[in-house]
C-alpha atoms as a PDB file:
ATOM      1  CA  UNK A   1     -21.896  -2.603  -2.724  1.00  0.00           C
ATOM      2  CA  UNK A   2     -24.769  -2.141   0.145  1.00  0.00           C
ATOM      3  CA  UNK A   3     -22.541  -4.496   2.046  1.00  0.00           C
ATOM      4  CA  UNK A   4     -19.350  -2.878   1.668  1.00  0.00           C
ATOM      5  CA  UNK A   5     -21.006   0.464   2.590  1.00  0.00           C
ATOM      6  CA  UNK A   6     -23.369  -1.042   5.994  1.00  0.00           C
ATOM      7  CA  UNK A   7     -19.738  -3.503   6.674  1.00  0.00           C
ATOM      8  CA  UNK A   8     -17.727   0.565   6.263  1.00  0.00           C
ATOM      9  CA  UNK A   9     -20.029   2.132   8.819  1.00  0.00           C
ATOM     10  CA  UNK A  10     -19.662  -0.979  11.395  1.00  0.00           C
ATOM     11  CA  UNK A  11     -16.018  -0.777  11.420  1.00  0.00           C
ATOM     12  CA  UNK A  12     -16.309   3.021  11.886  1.00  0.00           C
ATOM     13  CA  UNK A  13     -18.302   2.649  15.102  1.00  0.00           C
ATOM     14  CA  UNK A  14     -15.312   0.715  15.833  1.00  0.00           C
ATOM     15  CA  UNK A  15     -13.059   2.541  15.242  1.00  0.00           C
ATOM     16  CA  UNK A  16     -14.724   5.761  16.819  1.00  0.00           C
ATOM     17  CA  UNK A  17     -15.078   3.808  19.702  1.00  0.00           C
ATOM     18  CA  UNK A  18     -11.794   3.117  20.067  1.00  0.00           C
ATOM     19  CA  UNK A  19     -10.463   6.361  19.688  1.00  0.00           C
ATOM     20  CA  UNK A  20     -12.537   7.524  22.192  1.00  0.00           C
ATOM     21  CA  UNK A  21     -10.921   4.524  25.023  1.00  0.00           C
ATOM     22  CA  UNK A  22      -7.444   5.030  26.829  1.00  0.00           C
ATOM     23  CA  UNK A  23      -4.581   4.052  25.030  1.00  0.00           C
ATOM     24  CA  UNK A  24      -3.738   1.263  27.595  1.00  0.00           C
ATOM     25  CA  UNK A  25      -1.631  -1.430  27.342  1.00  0.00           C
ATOM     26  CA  UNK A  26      -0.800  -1.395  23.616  1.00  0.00           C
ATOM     27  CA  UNK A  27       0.551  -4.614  22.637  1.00  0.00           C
ATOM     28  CA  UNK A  28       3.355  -4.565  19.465  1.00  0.00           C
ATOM     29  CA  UNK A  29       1.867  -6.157  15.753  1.00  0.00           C
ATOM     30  CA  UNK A  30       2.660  -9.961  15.919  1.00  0.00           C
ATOM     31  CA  UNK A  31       3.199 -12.012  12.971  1.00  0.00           C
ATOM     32  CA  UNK A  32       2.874 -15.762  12.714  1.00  0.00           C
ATOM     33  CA  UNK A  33       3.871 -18.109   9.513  1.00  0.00           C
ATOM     34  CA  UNK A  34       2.963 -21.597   8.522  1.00  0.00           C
ATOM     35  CA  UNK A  35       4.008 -23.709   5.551  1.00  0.00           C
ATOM     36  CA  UNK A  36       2.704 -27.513   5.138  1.00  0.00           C
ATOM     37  CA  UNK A  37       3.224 -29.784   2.460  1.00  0.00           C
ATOM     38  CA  UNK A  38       1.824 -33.140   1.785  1.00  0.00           C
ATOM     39  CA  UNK A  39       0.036 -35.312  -0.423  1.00  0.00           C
ATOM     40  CA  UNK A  40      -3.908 -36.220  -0.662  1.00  0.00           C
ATOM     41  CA  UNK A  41      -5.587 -40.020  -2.036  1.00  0.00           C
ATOM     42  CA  UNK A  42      -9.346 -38.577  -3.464  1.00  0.00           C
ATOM     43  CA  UNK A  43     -11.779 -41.130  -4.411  1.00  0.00           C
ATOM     44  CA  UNK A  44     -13.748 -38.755  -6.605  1.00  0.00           C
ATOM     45  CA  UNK A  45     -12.520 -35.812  -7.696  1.00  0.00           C
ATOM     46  CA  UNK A  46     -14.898 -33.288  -8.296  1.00  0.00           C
ATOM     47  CA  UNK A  47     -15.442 -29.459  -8.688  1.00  0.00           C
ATOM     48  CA  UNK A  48     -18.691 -28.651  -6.594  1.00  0.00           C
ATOM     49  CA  UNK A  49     -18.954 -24.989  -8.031  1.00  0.00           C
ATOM     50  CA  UNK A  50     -19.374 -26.474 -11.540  1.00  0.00           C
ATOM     51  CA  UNK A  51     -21.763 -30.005 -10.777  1.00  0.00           C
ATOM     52  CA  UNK A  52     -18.608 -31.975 -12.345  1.00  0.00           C
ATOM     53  CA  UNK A  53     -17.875 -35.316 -10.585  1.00  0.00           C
ATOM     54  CA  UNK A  54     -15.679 -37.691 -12.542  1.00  0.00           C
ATOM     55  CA  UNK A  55     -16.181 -40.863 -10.830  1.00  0.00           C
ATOM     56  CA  UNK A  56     -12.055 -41.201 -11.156  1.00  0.00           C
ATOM     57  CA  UNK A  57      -9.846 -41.531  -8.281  1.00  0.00           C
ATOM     58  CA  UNK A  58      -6.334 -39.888  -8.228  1.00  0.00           C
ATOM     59  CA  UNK A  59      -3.183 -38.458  -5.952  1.00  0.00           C
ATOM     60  CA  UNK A  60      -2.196 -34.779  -5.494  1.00  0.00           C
ATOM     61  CA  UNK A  61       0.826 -33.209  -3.796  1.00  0.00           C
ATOM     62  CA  UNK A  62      -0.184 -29.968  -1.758  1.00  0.00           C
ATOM     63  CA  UNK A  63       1.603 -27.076  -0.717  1.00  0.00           C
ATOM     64  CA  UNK A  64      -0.142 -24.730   1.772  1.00  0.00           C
ATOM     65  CA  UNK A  65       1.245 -21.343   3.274  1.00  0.00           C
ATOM     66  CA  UNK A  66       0.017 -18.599   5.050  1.00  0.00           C
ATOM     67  CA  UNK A  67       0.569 -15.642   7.294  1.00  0.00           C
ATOM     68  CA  UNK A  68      -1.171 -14.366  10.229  1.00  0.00           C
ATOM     69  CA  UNK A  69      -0.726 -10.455  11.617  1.00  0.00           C
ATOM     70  CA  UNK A  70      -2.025  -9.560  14.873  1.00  0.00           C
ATOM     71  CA  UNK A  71      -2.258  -5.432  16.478  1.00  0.00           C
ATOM     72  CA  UNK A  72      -3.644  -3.844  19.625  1.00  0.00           C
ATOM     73  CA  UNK A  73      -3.579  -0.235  19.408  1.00  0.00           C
ATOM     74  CA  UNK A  74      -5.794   0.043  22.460  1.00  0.00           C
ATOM     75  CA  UNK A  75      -6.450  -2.382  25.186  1.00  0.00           C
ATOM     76  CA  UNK A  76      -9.774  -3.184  23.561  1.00  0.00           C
ATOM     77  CA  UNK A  77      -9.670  -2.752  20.279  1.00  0.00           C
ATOM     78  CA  UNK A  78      -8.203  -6.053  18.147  1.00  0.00           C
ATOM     79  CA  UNK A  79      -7.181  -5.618  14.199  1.00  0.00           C
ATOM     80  CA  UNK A  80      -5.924  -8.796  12.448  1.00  0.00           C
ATOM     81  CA  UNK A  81      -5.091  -9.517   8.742  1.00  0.00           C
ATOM     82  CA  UNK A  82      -3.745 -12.339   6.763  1.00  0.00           C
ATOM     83  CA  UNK A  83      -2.468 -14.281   3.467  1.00  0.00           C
ATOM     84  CA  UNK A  84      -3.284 -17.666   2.688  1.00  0.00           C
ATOM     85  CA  UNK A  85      -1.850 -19.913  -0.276  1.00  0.00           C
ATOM     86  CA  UNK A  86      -2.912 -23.295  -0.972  1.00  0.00           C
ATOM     87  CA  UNK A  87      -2.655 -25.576  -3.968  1.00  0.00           C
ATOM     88  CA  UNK A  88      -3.477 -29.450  -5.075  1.00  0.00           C
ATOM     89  CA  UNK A  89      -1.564 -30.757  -7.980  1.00  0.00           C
ATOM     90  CA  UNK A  90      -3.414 -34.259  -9.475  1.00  0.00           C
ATOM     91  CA  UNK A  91      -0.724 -36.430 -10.459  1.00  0.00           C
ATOM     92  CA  UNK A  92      -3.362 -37.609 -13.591  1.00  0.00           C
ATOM     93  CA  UNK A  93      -6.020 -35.233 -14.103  1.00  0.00           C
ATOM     94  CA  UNK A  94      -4.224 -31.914 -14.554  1.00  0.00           C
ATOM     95  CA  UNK A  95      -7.634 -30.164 -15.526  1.00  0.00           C
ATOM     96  CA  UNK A  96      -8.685 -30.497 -11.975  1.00  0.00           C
ATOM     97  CA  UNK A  97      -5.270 -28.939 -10.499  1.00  0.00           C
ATOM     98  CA  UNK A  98      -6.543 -26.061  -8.307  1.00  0.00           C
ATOM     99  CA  UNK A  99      -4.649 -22.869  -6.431  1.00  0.00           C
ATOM    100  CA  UNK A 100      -6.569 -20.680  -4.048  1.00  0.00           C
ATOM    101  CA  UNK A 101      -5.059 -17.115  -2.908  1.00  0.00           C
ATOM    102  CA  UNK A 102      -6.928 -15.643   0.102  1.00  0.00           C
ATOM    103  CA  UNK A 103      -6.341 -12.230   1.844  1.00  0.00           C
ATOM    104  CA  UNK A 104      -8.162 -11.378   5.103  1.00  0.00           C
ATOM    105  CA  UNK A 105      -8.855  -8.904   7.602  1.00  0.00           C
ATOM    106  CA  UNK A 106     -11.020  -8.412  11.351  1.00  0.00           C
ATOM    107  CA  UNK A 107     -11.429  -5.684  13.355  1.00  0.00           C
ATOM    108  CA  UNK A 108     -13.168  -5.972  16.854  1.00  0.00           C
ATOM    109  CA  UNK A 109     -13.496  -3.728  19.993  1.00  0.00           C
ATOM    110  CA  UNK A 110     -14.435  -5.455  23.666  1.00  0.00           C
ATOM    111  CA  UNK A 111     -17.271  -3.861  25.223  1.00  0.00           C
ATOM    112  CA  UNK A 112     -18.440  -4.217  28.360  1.00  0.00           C
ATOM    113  CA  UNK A 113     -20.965  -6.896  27.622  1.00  0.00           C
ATOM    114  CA  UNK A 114     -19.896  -8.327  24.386  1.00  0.00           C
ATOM    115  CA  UNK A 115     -17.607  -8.124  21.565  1.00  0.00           C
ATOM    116  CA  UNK A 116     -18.856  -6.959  18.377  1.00  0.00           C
ATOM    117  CA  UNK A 117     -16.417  -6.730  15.114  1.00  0.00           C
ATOM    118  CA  UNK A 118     -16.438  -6.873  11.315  1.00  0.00           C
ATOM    119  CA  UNK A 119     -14.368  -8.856   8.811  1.00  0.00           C
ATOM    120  CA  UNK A 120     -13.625  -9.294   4.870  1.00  0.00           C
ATOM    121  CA  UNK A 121     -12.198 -12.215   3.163  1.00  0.00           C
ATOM    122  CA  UNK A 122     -11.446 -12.403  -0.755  1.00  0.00           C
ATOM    123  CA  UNK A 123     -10.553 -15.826  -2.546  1.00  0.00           C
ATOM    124  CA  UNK A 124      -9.610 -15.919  -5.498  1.00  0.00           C
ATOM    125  CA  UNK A 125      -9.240 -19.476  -7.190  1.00  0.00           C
ATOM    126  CA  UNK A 126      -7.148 -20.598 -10.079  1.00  0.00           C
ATOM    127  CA  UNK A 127      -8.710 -24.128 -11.700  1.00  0.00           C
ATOM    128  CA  UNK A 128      -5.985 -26.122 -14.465  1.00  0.00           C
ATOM    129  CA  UNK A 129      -3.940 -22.359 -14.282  1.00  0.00           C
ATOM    130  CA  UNK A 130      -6.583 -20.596 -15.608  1.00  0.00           C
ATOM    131  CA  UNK A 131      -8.419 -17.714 -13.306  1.00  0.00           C
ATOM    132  CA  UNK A 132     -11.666 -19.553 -12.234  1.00  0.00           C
ATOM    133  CA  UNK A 133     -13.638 -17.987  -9.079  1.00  0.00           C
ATOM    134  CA  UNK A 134     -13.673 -14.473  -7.246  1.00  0.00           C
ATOM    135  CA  UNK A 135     -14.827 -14.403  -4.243  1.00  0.00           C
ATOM    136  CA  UNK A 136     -15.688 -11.774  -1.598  1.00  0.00           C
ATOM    137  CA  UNK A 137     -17.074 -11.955   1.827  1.00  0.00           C
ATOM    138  CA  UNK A 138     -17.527  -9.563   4.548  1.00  0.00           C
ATOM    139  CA  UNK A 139     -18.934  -9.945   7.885  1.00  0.00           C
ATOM    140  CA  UNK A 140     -20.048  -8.293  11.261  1.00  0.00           C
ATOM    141  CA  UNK A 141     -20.789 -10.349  13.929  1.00  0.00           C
ATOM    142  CA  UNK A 142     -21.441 -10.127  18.062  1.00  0.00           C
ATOM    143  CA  UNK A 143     -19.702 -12.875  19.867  1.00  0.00           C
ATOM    144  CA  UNK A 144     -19.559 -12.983  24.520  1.00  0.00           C
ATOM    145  CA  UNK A 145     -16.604 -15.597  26.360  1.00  0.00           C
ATOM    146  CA  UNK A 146     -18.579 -16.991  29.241  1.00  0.00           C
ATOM    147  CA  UNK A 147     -16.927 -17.343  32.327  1.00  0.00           C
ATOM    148  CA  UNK A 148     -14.061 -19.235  30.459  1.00  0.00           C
ATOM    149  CA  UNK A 149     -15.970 -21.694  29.537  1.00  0.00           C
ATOM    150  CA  UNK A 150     -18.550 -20.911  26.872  1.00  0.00           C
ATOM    151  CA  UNK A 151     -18.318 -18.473  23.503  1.00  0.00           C
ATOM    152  CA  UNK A 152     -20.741 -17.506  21.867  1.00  0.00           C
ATOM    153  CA  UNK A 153     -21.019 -15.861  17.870  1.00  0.00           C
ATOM    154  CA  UNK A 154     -23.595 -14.758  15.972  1.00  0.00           C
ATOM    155  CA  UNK A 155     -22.859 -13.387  12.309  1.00  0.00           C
ATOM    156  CA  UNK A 156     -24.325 -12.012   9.323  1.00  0.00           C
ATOM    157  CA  UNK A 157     -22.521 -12.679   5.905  1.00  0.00           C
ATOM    158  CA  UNK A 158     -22.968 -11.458   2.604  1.00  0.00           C
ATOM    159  CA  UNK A 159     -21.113 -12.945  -0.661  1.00  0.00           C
ATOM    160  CA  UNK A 160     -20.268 -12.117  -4.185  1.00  0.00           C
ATOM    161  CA  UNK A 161     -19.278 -14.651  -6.455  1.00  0.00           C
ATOM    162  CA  UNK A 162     -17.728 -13.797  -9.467  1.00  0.00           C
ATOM    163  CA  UNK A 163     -16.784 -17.237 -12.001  1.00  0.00           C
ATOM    164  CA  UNK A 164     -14.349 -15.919 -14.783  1.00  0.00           C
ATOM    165  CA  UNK A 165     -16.423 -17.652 -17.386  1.00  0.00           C
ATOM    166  CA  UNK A 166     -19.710 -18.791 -16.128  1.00  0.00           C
ATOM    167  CA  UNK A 167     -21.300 -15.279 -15.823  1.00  0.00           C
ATOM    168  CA  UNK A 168     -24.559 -17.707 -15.427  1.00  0.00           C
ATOM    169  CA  UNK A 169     -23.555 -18.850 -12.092  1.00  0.00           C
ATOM    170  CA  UNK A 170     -22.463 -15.537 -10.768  1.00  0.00           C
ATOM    171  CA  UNK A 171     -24.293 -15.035  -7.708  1.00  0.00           C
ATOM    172  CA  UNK A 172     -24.950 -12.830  -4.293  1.00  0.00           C
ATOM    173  CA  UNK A 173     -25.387 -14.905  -1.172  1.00  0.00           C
ATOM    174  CA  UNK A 174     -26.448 -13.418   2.066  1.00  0.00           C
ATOM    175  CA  UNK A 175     -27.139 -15.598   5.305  1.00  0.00           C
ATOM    176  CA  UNK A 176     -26.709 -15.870   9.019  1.00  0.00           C
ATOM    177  CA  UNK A 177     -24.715 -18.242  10.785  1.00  0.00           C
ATOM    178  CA  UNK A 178     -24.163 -18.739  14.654  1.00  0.00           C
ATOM    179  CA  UNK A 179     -21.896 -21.511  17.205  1.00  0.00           C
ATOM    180  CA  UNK A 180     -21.078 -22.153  20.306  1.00  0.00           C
ATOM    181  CA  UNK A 181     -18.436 -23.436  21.605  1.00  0.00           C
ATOM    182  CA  UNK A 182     -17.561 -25.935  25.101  1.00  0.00           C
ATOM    183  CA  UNK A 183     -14.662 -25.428  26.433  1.00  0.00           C
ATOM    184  CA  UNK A 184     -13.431 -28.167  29.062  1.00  0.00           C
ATOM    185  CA  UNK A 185      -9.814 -29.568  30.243  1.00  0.00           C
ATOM    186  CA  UNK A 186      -7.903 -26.511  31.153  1.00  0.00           C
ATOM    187  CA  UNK A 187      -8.877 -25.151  27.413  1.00  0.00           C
ATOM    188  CA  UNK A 188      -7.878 -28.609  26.086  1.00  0.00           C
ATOM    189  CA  UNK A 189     -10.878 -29.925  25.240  1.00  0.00           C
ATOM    190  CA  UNK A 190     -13.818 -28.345  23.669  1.00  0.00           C
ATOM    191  CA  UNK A 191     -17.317 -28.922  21.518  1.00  0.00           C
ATOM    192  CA  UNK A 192     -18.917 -26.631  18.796  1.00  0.00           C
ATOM    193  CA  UNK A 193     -22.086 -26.946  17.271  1.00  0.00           C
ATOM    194  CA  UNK A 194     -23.225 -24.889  14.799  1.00  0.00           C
ATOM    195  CA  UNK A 195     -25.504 -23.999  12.363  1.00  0.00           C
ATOM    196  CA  UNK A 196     -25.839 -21.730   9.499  1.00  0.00           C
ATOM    197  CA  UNK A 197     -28.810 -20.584   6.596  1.00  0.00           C
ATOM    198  CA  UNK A 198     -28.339 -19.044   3.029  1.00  0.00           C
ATOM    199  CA  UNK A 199     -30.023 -17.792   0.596  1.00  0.00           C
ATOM    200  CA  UNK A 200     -28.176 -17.146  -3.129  1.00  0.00           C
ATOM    201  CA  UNK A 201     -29.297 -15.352  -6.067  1.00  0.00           C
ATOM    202  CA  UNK A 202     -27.634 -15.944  -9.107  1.00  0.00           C
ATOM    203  CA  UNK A 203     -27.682 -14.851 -12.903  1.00  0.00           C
ATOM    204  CA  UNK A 204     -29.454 -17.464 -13.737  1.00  0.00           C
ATOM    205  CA  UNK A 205     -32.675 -18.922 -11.988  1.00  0.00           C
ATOM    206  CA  UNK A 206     -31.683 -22.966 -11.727  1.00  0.00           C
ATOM    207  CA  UNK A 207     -28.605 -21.896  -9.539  1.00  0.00           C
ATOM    208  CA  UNK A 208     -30.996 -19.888  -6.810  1.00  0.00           C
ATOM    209  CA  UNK A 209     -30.944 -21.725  -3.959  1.00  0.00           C
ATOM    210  CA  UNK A 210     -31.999 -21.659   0.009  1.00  0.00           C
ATOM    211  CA  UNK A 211     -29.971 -24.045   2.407  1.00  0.00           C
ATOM    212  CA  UNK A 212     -29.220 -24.533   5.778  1.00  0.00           C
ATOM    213  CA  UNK A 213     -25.904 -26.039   6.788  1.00  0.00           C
ATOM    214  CA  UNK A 214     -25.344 -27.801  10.768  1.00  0.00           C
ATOM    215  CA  UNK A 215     -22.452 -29.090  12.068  1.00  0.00           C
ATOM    216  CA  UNK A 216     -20.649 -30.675  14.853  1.00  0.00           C
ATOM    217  CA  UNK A 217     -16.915 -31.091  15.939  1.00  0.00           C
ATOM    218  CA  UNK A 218     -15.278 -32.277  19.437  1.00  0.00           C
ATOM    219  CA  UNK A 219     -11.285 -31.488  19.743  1.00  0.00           C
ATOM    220  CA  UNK A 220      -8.867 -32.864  21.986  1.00  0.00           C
ATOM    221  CA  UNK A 221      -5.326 -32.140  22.862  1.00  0.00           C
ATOM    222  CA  UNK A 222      -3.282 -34.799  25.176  1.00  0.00           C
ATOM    223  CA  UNK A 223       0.456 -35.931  25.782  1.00  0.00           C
ATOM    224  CA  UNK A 224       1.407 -39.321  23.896  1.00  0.00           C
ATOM    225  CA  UNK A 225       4.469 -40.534  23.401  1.00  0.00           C
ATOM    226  CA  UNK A 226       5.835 -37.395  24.879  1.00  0.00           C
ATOM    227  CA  UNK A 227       4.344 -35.982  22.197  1.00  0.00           C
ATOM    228  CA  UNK A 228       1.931 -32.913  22.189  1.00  0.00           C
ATOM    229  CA  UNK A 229      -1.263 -34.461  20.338  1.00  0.00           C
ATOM    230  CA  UNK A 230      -4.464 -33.404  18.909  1.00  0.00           C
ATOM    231  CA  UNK A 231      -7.288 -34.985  17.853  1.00  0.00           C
ATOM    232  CA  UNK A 232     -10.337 -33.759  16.075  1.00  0.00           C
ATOM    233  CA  UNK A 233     -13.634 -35.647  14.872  1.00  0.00           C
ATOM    234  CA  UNK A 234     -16.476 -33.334  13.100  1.00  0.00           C
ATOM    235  CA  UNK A 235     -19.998 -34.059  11.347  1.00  0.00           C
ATOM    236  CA  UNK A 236     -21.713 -31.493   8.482  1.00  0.00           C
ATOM    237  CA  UNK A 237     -25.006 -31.754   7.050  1.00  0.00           C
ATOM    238  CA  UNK A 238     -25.958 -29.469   4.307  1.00  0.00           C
ATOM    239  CA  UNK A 239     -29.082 -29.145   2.436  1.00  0.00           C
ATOM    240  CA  UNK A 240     -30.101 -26.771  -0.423  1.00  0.00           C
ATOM    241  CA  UNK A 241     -33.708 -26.250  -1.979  1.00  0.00           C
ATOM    242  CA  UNK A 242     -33.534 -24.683  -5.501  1.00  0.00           C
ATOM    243  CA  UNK A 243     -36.112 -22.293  -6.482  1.00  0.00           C
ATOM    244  CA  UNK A 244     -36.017 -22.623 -10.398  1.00  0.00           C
ATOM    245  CA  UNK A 245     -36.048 -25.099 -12.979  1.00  0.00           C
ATOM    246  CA  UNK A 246     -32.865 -27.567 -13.865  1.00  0.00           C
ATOM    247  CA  UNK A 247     -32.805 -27.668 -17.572  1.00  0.00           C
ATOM    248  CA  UNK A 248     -31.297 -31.399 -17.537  1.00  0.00           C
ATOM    249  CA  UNK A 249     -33.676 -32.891 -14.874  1.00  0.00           C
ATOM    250  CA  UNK A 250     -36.867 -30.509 -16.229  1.00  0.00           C
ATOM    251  CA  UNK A 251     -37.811 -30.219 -12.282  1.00  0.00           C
ATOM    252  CA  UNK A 252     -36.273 -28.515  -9.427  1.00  0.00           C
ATOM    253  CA  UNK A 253     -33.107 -29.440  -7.631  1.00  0.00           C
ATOM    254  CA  UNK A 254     -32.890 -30.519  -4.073  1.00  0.00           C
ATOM    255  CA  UNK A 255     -29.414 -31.677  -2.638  1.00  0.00           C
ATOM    256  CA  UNK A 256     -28.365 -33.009   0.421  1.00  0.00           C
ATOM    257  CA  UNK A 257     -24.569 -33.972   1.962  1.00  0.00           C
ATOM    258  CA  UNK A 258     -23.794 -35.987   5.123  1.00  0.00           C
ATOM    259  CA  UNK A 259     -20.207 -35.586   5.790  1.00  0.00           C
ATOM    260  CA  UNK A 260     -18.157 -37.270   8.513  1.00  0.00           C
ATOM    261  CA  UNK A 261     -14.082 -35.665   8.889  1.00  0.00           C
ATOM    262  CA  UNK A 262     -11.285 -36.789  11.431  1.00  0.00           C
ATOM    263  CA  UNK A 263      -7.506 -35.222  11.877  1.00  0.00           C
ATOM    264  CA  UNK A 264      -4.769 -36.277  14.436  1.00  0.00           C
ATOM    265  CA  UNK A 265      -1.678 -34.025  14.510  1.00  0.00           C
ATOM    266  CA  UNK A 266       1.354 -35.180  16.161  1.00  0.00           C
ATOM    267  CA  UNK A 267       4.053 -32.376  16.916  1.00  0.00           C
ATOM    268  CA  UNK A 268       7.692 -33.835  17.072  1.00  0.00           C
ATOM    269  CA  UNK A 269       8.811 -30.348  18.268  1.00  0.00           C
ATOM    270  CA  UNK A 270       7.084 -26.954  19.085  1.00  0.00           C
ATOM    271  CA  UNK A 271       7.380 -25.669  15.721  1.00  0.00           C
ATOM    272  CA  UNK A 272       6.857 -29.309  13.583  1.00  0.00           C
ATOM    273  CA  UNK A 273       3.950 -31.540  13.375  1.00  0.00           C
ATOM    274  CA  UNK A 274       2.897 -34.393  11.226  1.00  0.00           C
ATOM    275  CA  UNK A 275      -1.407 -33.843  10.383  1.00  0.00           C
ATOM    276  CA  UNK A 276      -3.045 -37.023   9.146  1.00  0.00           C
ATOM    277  CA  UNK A 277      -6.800 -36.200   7.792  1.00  0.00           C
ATOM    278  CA  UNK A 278      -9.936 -38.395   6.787  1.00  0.00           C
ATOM    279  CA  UNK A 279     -13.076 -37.138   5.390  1.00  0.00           C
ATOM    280  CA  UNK A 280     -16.201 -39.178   3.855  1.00  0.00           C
ATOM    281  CA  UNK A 281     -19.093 -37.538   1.972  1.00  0.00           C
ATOM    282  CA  UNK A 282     -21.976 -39.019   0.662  1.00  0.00           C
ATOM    283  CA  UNK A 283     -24.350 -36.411  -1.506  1.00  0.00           C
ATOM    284  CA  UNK A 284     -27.267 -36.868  -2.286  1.00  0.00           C
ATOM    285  CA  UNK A 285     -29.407 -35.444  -5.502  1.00  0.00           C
ATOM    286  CA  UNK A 286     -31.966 -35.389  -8.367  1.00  0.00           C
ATOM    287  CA  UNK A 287     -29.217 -34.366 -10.401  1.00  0.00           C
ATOM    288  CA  UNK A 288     -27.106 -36.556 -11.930  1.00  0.00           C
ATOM    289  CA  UNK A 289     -24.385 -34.944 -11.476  1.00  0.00           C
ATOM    290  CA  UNK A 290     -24.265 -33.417  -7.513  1.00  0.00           C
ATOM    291  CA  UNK A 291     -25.260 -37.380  -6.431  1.00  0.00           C
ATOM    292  CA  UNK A 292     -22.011 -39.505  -5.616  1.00  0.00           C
ATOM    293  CA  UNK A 293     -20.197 -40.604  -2.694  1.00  0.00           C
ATOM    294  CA  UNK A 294     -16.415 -38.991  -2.083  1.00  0.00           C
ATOM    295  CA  UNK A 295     -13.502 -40.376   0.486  1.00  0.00           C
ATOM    296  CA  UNK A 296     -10.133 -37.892   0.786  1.00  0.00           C
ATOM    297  CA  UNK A 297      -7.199 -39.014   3.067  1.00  0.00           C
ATOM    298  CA  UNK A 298      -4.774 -36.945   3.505  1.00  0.00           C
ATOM    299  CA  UNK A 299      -0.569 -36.487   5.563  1.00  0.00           C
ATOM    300  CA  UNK A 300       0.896 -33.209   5.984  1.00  0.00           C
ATOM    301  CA  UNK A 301       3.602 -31.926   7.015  1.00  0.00           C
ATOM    302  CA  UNK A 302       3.714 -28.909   8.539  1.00  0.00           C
ATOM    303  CA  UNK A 303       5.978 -25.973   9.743  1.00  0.00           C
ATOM    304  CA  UNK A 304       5.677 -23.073  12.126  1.00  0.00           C
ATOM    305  CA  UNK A 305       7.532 -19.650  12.700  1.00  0.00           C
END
């Protein structure tokens, strides 16, 4: 609630700002649309929220759709909103079949010196068709372009997690996260680093934890084949301390996860592409459970309006 209510006040600065500027240049809403379907190889499915790895390997067919929505009501003020839709369907393990609806919004106003805006994102996740995980995140954050060439953001985030049956686990998580970003080529070509730290609070003690997340990604987008193409190679690390005791182990928890992704995307015309993905984790743990290795390759096809 104290987030909703300092997130509230944020956006009303905003807003007041903004009614305050010159009406210049008002550019009509914009909507965008993307469907992609597909089908994913997993080497270990899993459900991270719950510590379940099964050590079995299995196919699912995904369906993914969303909707962007873009406004300027002033010159410098920005408001965006959107609907997201995705779903895996295990072609063996139904109980790990999993649907995720997400609904988001951002509001930001250009100042002078730097950009400064607030967002909220809800997800609400369906696991084997049952209601599984609510969860709500909102934002404010300061980001500045640099000559073209450099952006940087800096954000503060708060979470509630809500599980539909595991009050146990539910949890508040507040943290900071910030990146920058390299951009080279014309735009083409850019790096981002970031890094991020959290701190969550749950119902019960074992599932407090403190971690700090870093990662790494270089994109690329070049002509082959006559084709436009792009091509994306990341790193994460992730590491989480818990602060209470872990019934099973009788000790605290410490986890760690090393994981290495890659995607090449291939568009045959403006509005379709073929997306090939690989990702490789390797986690490590005290617990049983959160210690295994996990490889997920993935083709989609995808669609844009």
């Amino acid at each position: 609630m104290k987030a909703s209510i300092q997130l509230s006040a944020f956006l009303a600065l905003i807003f007041l700002q903004a009614t305050t500027a010159k009406a210049e240049n008002p550019a009509a809403a914009s909507a965008d649309f993307e469907i992609s379907a597909g089908a994913e190889q997993d080497s270990n499915l899993n459900i991270v929220e719950l510590d379940r790895s099964s050590n079995e390997s299995d196919i699912a067919a995904l369906l993914n759709a969303k909707v962007d929505a873009n406004w300027k009501p002033v010159e410098k003020l920005s408001l965006s909103g959107g609907y997201a839709y995705s779903s895996k369907t295990y072609q063996n393990n139904d109980n790990y079949n999993l649907a995720i609806h997400q609904l988001s919004a951002d509001a930001h106003y250009d100042f002078d010196e730097i950009t400064m805006g607030g967002s909220y994102h809800n997800a609400k996740a369906i696991l084997d068709g049952k209601s599984f995980l609510d969860l709500k995140q909102t934002s404010v954050y300061a980001s500045k372009l640099i000559n073209n060439k450099i952006y940087l953001r800096i954000a503060a985030n708060n979470q509630d997690k809500n599980f539909s049956s595991l009050s146990e686990r539910n949890a508040t998580n507040k943290g900071f996260a910030g990146d920058l970003f390299i951009f080279s080529n014309g735009g083409k070509t850019f790096v981002n680093l970031g890094v991020a730290n959290e701190k969550e609070d749950a119902n019960a003690k074992q599932f407090d934890y403190s971690g700090i997340n870093l990662k790494a990604k270089v994109a690329n987008k070049f002509s082959l084949w006559n084709k436009e193409n792009k091509l994306q190679l990341g790193y994460r690390y992730l590491k989480r301390d818990y602060s209470g005791i872990t019934p099973e182990i009788k000790a605290k928890r410490y986890d760690t996860g090393n994981i290495a992704e890659a995607s090449w995307e291939v568009a045959f015309t403006p509005k379709i592409s073929v997306e090939t993905k690989l990702e490789h984790g390797k986690y490590k743990s005290n617990l049983d459970a959160a210690d295994y290795s996990e490889t997920r390759v993935a083709v989609l096809l995808k669609a844009k309006f």
